[in-house]
Each structure stands twice: as C-alpha cells, then as structure tokens.
N, C-alpha and C. Protein backbone atom coordinates (compact mmCIF):
# COMPACT_ATOMS: atom_id res chain seq x y z
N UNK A 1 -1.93 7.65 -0.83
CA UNK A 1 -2.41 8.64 0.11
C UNK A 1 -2.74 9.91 -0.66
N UNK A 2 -4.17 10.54 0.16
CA UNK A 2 -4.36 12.04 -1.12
C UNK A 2 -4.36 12.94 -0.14
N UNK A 3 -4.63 13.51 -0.55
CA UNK A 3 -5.17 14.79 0.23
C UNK A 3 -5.93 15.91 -0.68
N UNK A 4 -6.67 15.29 -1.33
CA UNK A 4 -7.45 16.29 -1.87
C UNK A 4 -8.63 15.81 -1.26
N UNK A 5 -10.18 16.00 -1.25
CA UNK A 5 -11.71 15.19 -1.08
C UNK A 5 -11.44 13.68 -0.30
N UNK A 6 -11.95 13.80 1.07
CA UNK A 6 -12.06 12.16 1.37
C UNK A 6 -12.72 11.11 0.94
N UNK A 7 -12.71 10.02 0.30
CA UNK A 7 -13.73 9.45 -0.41
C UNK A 7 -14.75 9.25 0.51
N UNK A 8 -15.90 9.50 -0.04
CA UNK A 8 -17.32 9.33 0.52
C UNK A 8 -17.41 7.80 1.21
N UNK A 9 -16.65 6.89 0.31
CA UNK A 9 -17.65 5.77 1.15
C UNK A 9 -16.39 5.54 2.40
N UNK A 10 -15.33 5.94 2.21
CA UNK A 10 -14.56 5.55 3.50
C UNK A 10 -15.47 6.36 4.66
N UNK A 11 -15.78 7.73 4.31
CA UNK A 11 -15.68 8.95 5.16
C UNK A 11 -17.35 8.60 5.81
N UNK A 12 -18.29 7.10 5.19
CA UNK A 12 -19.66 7.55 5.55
C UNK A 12 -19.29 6.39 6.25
N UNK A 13 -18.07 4.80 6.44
CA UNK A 13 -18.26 4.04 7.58
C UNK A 13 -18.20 4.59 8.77
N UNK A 14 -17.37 5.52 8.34
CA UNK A 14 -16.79 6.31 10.08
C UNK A 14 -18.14 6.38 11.49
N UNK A 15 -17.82 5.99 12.29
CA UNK A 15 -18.44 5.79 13.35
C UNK A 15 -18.00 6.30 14.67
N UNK A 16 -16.20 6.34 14.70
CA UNK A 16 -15.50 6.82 15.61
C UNK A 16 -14.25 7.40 15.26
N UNK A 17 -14.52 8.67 15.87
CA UNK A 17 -12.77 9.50 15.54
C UNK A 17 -11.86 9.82 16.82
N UNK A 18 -10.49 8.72 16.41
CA UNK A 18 -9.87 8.72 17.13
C UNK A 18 -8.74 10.04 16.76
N UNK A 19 -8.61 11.00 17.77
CA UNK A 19 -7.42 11.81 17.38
C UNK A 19 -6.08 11.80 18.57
N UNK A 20 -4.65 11.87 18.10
CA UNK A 20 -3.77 11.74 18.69
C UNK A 20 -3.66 12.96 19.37
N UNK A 21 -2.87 13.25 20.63
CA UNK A 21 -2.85 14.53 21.03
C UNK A 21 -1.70 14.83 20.42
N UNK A 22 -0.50 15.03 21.05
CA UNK A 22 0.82 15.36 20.93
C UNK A 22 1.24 15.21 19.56
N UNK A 23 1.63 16.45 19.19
CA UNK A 23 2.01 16.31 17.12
C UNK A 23 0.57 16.22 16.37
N UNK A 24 -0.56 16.50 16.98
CA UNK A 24 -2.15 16.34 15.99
C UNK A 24 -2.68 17.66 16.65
N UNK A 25 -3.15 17.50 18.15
CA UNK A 25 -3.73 18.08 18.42
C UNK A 25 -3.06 19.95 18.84
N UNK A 26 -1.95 19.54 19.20
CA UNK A 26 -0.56 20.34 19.75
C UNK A 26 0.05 20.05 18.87
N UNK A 27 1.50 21.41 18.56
CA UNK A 27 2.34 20.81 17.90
C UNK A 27 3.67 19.89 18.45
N UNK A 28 3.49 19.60 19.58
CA UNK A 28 3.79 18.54 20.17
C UNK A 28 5.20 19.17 20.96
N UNK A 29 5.21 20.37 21.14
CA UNK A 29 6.20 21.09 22.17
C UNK A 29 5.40 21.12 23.52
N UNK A 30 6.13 20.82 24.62
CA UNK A 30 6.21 20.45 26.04
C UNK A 30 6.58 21.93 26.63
N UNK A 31 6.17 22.11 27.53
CA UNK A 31 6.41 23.48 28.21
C UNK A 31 6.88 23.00 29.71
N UNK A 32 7.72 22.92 30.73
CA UNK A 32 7.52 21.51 31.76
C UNK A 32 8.40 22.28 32.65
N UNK A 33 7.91 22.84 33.99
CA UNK A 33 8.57 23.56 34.79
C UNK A 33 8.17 23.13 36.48
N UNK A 34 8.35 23.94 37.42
CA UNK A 34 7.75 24.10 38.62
C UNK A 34 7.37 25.18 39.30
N UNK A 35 6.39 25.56 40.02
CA UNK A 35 6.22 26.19 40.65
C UNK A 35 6.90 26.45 41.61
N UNK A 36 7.07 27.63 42.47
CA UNK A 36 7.53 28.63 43.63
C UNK A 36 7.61 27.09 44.54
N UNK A 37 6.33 26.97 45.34
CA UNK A 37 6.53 25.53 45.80
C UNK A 37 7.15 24.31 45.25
N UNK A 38 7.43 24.30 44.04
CA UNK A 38 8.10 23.01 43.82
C UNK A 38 6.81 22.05 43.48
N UNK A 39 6.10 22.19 42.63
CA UNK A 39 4.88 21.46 42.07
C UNK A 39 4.97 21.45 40.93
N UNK A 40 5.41 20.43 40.38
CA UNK A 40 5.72 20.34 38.60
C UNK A 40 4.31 20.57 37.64
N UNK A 41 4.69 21.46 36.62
CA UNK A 41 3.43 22.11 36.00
C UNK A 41 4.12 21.89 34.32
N UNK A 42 2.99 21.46 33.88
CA UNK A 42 3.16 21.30 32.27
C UNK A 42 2.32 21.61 31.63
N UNK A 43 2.56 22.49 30.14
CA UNK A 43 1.95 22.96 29.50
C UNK A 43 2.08 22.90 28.69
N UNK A 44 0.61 23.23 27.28
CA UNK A 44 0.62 22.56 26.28
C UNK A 44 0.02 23.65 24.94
N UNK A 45 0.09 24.03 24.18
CA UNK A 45 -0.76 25.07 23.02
C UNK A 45 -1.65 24.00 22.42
N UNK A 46 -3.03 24.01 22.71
CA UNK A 46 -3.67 23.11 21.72
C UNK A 46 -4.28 24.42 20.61
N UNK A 47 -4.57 24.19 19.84
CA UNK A 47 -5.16 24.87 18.53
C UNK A 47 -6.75 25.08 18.96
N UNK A 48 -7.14 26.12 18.99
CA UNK A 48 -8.49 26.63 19.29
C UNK A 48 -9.52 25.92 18.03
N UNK A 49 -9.16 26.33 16.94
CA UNK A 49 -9.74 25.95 15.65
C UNK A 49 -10.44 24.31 15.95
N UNK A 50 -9.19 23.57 15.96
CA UNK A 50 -9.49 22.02 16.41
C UNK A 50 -10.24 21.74 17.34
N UNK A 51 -10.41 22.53 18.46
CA UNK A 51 -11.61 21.93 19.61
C UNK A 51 -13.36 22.27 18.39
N UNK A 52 -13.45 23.53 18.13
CA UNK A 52 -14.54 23.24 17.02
C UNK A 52 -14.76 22.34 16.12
N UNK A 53 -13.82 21.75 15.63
CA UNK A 53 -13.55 20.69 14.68
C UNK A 53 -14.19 19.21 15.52
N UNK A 54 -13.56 19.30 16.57
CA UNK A 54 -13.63 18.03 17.28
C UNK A 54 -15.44 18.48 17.96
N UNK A 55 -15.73 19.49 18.31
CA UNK A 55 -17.38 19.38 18.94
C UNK A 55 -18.05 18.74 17.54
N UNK A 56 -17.89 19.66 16.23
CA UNK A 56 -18.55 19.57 15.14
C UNK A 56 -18.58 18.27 14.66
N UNK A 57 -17.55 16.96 15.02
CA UNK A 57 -17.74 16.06 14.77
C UNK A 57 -18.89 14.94 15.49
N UNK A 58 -18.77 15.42 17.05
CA UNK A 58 -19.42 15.34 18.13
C UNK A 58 -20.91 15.45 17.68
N UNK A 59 -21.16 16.73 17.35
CA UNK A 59 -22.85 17.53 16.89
C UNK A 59 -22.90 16.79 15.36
N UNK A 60 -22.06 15.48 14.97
CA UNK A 60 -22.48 15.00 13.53
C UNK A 60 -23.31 13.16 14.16
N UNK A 61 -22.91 13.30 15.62
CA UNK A 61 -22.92 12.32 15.91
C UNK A 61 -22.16 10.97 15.96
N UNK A 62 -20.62 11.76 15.76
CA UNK A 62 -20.03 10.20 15.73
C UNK A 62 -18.90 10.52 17.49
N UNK A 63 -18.59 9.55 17.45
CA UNK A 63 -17.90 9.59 18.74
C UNK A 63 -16.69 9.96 18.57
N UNK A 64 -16.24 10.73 19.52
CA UNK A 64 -14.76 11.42 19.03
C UNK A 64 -14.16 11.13 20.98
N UNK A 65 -12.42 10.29 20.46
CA UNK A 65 -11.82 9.92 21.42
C UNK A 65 -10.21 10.79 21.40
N UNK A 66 -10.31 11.28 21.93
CA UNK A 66 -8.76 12.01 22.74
C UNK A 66 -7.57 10.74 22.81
N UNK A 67 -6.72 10.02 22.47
CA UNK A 67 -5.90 8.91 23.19
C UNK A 67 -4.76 9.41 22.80
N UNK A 68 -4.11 9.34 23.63
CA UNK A 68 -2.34 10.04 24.05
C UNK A 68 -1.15 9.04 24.46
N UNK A 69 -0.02 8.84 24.46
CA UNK A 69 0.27 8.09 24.95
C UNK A 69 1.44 8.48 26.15
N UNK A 70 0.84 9.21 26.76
CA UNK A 70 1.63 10.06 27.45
C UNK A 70 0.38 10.98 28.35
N UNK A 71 0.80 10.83 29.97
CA UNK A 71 -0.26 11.48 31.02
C UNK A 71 -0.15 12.52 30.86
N UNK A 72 -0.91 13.18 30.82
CA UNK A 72 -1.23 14.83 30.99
C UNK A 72 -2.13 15.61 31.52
N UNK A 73 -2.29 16.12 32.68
CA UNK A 73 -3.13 16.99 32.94
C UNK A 73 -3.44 18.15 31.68
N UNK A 74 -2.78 18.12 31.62
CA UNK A 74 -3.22 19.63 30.50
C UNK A 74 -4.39 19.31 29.29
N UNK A 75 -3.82 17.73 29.13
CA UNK A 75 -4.80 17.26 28.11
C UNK A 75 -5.93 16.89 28.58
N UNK A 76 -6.09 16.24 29.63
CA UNK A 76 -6.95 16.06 30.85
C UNK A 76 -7.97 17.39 30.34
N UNK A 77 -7.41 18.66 30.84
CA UNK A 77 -8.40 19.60 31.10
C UNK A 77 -9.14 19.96 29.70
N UNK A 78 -8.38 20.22 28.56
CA UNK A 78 -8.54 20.08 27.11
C UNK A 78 -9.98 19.49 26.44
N UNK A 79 -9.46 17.93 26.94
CA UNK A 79 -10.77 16.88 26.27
C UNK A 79 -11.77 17.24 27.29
N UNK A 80 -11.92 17.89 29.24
CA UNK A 80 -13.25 17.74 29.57
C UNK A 80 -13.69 19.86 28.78
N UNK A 81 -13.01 20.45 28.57
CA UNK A 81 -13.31 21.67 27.84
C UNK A 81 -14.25 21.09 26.64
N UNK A 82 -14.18 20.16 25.80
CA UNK A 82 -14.11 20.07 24.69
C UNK A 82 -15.52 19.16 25.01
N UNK A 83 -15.81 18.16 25.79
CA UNK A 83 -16.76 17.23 26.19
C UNK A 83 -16.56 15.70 25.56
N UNK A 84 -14.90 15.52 25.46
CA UNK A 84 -14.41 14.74 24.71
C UNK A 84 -13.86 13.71 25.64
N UNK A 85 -14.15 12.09 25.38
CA UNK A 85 -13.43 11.53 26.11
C UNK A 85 -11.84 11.53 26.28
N UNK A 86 -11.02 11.14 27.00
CA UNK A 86 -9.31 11.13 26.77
C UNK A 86 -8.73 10.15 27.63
N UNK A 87 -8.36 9.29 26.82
CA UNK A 87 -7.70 7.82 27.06
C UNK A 87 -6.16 7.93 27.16
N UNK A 88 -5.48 7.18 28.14
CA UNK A 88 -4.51 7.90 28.66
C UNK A 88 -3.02 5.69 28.09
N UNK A 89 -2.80 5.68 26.71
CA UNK A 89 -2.25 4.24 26.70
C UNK A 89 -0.89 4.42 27.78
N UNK A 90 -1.22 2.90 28.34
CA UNK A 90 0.04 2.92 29.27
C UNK A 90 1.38 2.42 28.38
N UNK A 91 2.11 3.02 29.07
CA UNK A 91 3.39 2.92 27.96
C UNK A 91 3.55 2.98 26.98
N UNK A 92 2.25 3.95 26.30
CA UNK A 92 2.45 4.29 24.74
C UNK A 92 1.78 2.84 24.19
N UNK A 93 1.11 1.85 25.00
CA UNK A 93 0.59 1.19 23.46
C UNK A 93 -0.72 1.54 23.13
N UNK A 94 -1.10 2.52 22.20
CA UNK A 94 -2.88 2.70 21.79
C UNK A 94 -3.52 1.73 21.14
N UNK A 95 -2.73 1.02 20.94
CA UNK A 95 -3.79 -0.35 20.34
C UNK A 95 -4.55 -0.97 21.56
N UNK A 96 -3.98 -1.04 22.89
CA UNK A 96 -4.47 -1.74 23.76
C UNK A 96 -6.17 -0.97 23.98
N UNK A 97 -5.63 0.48 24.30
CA UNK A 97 -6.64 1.76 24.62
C UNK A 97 -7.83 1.11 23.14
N UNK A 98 -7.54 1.70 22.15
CA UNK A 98 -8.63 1.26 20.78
C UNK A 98 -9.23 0.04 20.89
N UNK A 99 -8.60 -0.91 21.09
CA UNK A 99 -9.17 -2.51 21.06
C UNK A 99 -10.20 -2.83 22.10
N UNK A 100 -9.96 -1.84 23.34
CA UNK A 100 -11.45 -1.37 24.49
C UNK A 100 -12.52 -0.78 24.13
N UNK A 101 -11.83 0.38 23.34
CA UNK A 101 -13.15 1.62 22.53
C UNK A 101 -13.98 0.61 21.48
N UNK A 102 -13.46 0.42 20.93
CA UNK A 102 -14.04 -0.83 19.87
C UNK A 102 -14.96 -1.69 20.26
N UNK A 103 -14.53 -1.91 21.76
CA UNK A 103 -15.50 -3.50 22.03
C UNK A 103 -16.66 -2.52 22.79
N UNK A 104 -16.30 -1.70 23.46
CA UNK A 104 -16.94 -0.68 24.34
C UNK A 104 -18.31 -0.05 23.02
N UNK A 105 -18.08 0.19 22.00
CA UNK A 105 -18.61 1.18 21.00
C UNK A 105 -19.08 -0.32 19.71
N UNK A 106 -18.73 -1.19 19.94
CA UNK A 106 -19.34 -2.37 19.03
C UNK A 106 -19.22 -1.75 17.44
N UNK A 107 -17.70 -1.65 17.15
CA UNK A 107 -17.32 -1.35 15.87
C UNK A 107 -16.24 -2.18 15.38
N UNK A 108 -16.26 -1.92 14.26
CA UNK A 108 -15.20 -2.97 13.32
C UNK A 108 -14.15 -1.96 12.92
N UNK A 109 -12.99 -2.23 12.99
CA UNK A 109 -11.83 -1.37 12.61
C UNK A 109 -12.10 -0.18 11.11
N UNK A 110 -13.02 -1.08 10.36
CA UNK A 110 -12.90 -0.25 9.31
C UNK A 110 -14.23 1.40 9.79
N UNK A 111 -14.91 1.21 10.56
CA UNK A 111 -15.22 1.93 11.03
C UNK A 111 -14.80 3.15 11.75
N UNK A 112 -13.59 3.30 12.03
CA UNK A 112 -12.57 3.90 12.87
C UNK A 112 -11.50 5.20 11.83
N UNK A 113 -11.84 6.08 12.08
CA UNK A 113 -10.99 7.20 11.24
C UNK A 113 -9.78 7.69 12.65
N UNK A 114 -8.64 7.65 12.62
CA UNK A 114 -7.59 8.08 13.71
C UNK A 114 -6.56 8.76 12.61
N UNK A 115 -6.44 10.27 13.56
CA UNK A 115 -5.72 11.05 12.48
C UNK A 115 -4.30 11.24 13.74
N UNK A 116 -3.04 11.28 13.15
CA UNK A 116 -1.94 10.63 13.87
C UNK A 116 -0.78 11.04 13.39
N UNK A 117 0.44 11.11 13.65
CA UNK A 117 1.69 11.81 13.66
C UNK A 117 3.03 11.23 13.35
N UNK A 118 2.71 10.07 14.11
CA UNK A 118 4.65 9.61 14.64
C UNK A 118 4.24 8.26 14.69
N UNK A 119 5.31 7.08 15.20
CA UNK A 119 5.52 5.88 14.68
C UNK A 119 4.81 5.11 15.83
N UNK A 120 4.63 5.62 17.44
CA UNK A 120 3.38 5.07 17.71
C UNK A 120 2.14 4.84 17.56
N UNK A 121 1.62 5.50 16.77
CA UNK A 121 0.66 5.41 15.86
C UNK A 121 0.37 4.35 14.85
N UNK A 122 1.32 3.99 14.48
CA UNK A 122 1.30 2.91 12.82
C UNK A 122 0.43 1.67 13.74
N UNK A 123 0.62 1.02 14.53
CA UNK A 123 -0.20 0.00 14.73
C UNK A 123 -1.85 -0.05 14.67
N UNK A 124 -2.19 1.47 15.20
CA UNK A 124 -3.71 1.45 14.94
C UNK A 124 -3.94 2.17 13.77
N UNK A 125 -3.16 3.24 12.99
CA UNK A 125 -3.28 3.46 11.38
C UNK A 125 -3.41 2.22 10.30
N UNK A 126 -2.49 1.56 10.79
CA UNK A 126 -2.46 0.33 9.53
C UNK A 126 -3.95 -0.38 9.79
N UNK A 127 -4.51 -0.42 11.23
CA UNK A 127 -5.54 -1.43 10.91
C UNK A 127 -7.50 -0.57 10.58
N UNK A 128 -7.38 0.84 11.25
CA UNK A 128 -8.58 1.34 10.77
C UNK A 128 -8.74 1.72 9.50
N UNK A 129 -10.25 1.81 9.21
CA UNK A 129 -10.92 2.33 7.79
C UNK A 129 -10.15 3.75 7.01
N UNK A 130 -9.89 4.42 8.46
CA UNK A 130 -9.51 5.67 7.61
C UNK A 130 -8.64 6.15 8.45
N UNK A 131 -7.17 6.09 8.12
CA UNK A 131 -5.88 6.23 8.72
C UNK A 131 -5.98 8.14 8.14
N UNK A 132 -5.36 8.69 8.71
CA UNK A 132 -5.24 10.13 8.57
C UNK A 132 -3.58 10.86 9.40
N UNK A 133 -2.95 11.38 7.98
CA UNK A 133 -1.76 12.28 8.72
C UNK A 133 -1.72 13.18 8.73
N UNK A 134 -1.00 13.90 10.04
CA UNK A 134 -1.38 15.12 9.85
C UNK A 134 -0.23 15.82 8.30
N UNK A 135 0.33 17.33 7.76
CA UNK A 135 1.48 17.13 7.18
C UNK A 135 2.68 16.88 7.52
N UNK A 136 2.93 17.51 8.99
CA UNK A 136 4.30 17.15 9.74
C UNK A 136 4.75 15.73 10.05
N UNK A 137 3.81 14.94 9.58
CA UNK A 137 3.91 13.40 10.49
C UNK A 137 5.25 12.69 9.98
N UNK A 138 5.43 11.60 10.39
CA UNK A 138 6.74 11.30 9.63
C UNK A 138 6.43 10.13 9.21
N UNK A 139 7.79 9.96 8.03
CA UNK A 139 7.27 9.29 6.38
C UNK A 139 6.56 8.34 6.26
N UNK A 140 6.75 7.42 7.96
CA UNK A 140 5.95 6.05 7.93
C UNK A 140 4.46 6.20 8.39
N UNK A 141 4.32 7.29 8.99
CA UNK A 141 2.95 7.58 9.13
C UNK A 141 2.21 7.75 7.87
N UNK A 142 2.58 9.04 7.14
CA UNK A 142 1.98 9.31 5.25
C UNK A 142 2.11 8.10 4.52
N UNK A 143 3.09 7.02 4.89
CA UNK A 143 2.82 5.81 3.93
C UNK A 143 1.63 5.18 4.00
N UNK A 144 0.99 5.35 5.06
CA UNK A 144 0.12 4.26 5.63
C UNK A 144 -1.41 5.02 5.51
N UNK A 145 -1.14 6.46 5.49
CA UNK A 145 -2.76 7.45 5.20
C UNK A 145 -3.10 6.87 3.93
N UNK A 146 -4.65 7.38 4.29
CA UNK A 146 -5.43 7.26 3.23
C UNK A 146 -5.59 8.93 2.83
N UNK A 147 -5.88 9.75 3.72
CA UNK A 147 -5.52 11.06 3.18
C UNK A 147 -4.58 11.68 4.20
N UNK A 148 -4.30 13.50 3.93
CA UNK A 148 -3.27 13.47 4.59
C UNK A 148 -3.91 15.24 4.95
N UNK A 149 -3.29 16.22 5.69
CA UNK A 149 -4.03 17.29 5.76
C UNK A 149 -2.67 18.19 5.10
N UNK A 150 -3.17 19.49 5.36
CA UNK A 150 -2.12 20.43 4.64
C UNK A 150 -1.89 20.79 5.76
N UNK A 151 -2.67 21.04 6.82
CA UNK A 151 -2.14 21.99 8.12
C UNK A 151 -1.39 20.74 9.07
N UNK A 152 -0.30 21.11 9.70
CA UNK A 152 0.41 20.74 10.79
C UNK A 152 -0.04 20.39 11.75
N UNK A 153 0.10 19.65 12.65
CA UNK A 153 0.29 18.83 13.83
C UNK A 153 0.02 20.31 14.83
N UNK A 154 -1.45 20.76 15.32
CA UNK A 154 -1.34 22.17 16.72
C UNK A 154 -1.35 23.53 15.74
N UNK A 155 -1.72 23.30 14.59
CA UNK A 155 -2.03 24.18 13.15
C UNK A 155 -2.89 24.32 12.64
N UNK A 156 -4.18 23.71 13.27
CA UNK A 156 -5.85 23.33 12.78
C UNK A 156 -5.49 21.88 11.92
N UNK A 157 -4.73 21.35 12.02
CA UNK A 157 -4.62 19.57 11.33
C UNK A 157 -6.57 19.21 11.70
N UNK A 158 -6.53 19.20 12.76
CA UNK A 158 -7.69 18.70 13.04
C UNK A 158 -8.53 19.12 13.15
N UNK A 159 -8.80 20.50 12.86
CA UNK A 159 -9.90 21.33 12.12
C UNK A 159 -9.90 20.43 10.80
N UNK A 160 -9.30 20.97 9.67
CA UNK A 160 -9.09 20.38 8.65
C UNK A 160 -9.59 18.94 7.96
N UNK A 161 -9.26 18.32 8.76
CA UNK A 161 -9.90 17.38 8.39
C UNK A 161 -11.31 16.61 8.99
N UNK A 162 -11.54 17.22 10.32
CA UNK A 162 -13.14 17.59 10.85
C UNK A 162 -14.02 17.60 9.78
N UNK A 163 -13.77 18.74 9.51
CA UNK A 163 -14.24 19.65 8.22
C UNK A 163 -14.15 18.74 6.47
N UNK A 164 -13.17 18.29 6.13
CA UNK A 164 -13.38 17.45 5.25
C UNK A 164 -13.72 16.02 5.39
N UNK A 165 -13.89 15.87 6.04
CA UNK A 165 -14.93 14.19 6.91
C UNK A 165 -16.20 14.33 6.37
N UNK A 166 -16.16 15.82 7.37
CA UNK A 166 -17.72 16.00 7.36
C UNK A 166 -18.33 16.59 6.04
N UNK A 167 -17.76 17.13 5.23
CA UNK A 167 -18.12 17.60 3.63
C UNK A 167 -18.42 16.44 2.91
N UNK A 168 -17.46 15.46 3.23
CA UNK A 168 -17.36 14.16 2.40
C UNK A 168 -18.64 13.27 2.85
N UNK A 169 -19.09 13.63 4.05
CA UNK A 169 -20.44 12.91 4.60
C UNK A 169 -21.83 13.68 4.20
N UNK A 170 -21.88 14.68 3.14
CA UNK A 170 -22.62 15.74 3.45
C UNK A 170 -23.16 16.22 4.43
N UNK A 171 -22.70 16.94 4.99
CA UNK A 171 -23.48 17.47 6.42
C UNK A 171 -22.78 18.85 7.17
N UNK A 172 -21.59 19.26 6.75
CA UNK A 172 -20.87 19.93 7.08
C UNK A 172 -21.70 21.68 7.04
N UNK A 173 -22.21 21.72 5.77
CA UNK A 173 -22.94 22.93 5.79
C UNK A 173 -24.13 22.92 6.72
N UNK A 174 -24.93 21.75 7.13
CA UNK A 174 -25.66 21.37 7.96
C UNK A 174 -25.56 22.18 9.04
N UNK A 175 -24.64 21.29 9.55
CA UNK A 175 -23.79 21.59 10.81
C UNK A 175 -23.54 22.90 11.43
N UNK A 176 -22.90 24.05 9.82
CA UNK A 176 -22.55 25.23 9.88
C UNK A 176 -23.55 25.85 10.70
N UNK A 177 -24.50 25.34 9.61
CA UNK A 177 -25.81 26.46 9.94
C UNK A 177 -26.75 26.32 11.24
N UNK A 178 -26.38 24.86 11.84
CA UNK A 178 -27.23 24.68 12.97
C UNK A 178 -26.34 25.35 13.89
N UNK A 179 -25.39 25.57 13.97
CA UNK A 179 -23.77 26.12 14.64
C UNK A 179 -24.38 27.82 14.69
N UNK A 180 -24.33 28.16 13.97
CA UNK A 180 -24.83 29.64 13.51
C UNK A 180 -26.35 29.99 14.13
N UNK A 181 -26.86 28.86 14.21
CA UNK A 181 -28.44 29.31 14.39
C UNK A 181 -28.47 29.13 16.03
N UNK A 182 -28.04 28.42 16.85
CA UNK A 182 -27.29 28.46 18.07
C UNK A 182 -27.30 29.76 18.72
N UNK A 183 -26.46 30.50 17.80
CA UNK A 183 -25.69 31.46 18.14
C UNK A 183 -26.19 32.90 17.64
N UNK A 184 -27.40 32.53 17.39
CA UNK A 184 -28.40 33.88 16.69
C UNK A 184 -28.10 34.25 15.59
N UNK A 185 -27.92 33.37 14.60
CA UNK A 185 -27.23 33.89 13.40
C UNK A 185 -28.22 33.56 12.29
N UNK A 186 -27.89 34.01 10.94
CA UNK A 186 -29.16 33.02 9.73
C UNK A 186 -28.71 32.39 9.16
N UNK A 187 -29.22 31.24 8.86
CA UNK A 187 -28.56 30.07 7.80
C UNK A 187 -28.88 30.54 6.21
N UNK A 188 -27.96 29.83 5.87
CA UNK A 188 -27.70 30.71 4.13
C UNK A 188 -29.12 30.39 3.54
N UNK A 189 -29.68 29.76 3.63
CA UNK A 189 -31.51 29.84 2.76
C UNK A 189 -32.45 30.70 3.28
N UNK A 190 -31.85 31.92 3.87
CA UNK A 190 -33.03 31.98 4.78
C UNK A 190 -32.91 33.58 3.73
C-alpha cells in the first residue's frame, strides 16, 4: 500500500467511485437526539472540501456512488446536495449494493476505485481495481489498499484522493480550470 502518486494505469481503469460514508465521508461521529415533539433527529459533519472532490469526479465523468451501511437521512440529503447517487446496504452488506451497481453500470471489479474505513468494507476492497484507505481506517482495511490518504475519515480523505485520481488520470488541472472558468475566473494559459 502507498500513498504517495496513484499509479496511472490502476487510476485510468477507474470507471466508478465508490465512497463509504461514515469514517470517509464524516468522521464517523453520530449526533442522535429528539425534538420538542419527540421526532428523532440525527446528525452528521460531512467535510465541505469532499463534496467538491466528489462533483470533480462527477465533471471527470466517472460515476461516483454514496453506499453506507447504515440509513440516514442526513446522508440522504448530502448525496442529493452533491447530485450523487446513495445506496443504503441492508444490514451492512455492500457487496450486495456493488454487485447491482456493477451489473447496473456494466463494469468489471477492476474497474471500481472504493475508498473505505472499517472491516465492513474488506469484502468489496479486496475485490475492486483500486481499494483506497482513508488514514484513520483500521489495520485490515490499509492491508488491503492499494493507496492510502494522509487526511482522515470527515478531514477532506475524499478530497484527497478525488484530487489524486484525477492528477494520476491527467485531467485534474483540466478540471481546475473549467471549475474556475464557470465561475468567472482565468485559466492559468490565459
């Protein structure tokens, strides 16, 4: 496992990015109360940085999937903010959820980059192209990456490696600048 540069040819099968919520996207603290009425309300810190990460992968053209293994409205609202699908595995198995996206999206595992945290995870890490941890993940997760990020789990993890996907695909400065030009800005040749 590295974490320096993703290798190019893993980083150019990629076709679909699967990211975990809880411990990837969040740092995986629960906020879980009720309202005055008695209406249970849960809340979540996702990382601002990472929803750019996750459009920018979006605006590269590859498909980017939300899967959790655990219901959440909060995440719910998150992935439709983001324009991201969000797959909800029942009882925590995401292999079942992936093995749909797959047939749904007509890809081969090695095609599949899923960046991931904790030990529900290892079943669809061990079998895609490009397994990804975040740094907080635990030990059996980093055994099984192919790279790994420096930032934490709800820390830009998934900025981070957005961003080095997409460097490793050349296109990232691309991206920048079409991002920038959007937004009334000048791209660096100009």
């Amino acid at each position: 496992m590295a974490d320096g540069a993703i290798p190019p040819d893993l980083a150019a099968a990629v076709k679909v990015v699967i990211f975990d919520v809880d411990g990837v996207l969040t740092d995986g603290g629960l906020y879980i109360g009720e309202t005055a009425d008695g209406v249970a309300i849960e809340l979540k810190r996702f990382e601002i940085t990472d929803g750019l990460g996750v459009r920018m992968l979006m605006n590269a053209g590859l498909r980017v999937y939300l899967v959790s293994g655990r219901s959440s409205r909060a995440t719910r609202i998150r992935a439709e903010e983001l324009g991201a699908e969000y797959y909800e595995a029942p009882h925590g198995f995401k292999l079942e959820v992936i093995e749909t996206l797959r047939a749904k999206d007509n890809v081969e595992w090695s095609e599949i980059a899923c960046i991931c945290d904790d030990l529900a995870d290892l079943p669809i890490l061990q079998r895609c192209g490009l397994p990804v941890a975040v740094a907080n993940a635990v030990p059996e997760v980093k055994a099984v990456a192919k790279w790994q990020t420096r930032r934490s789990g709800g820390r830009g993890a998934g900025r981070e490696f957005a961003e080095a996907l997409l460097e490793a695909r050349g296109v990232w400065t691309d991206l920048v600048d079409a991002y920038c030009a959007e937004r009334g800005g000048v791209s660096r040749e100009a």
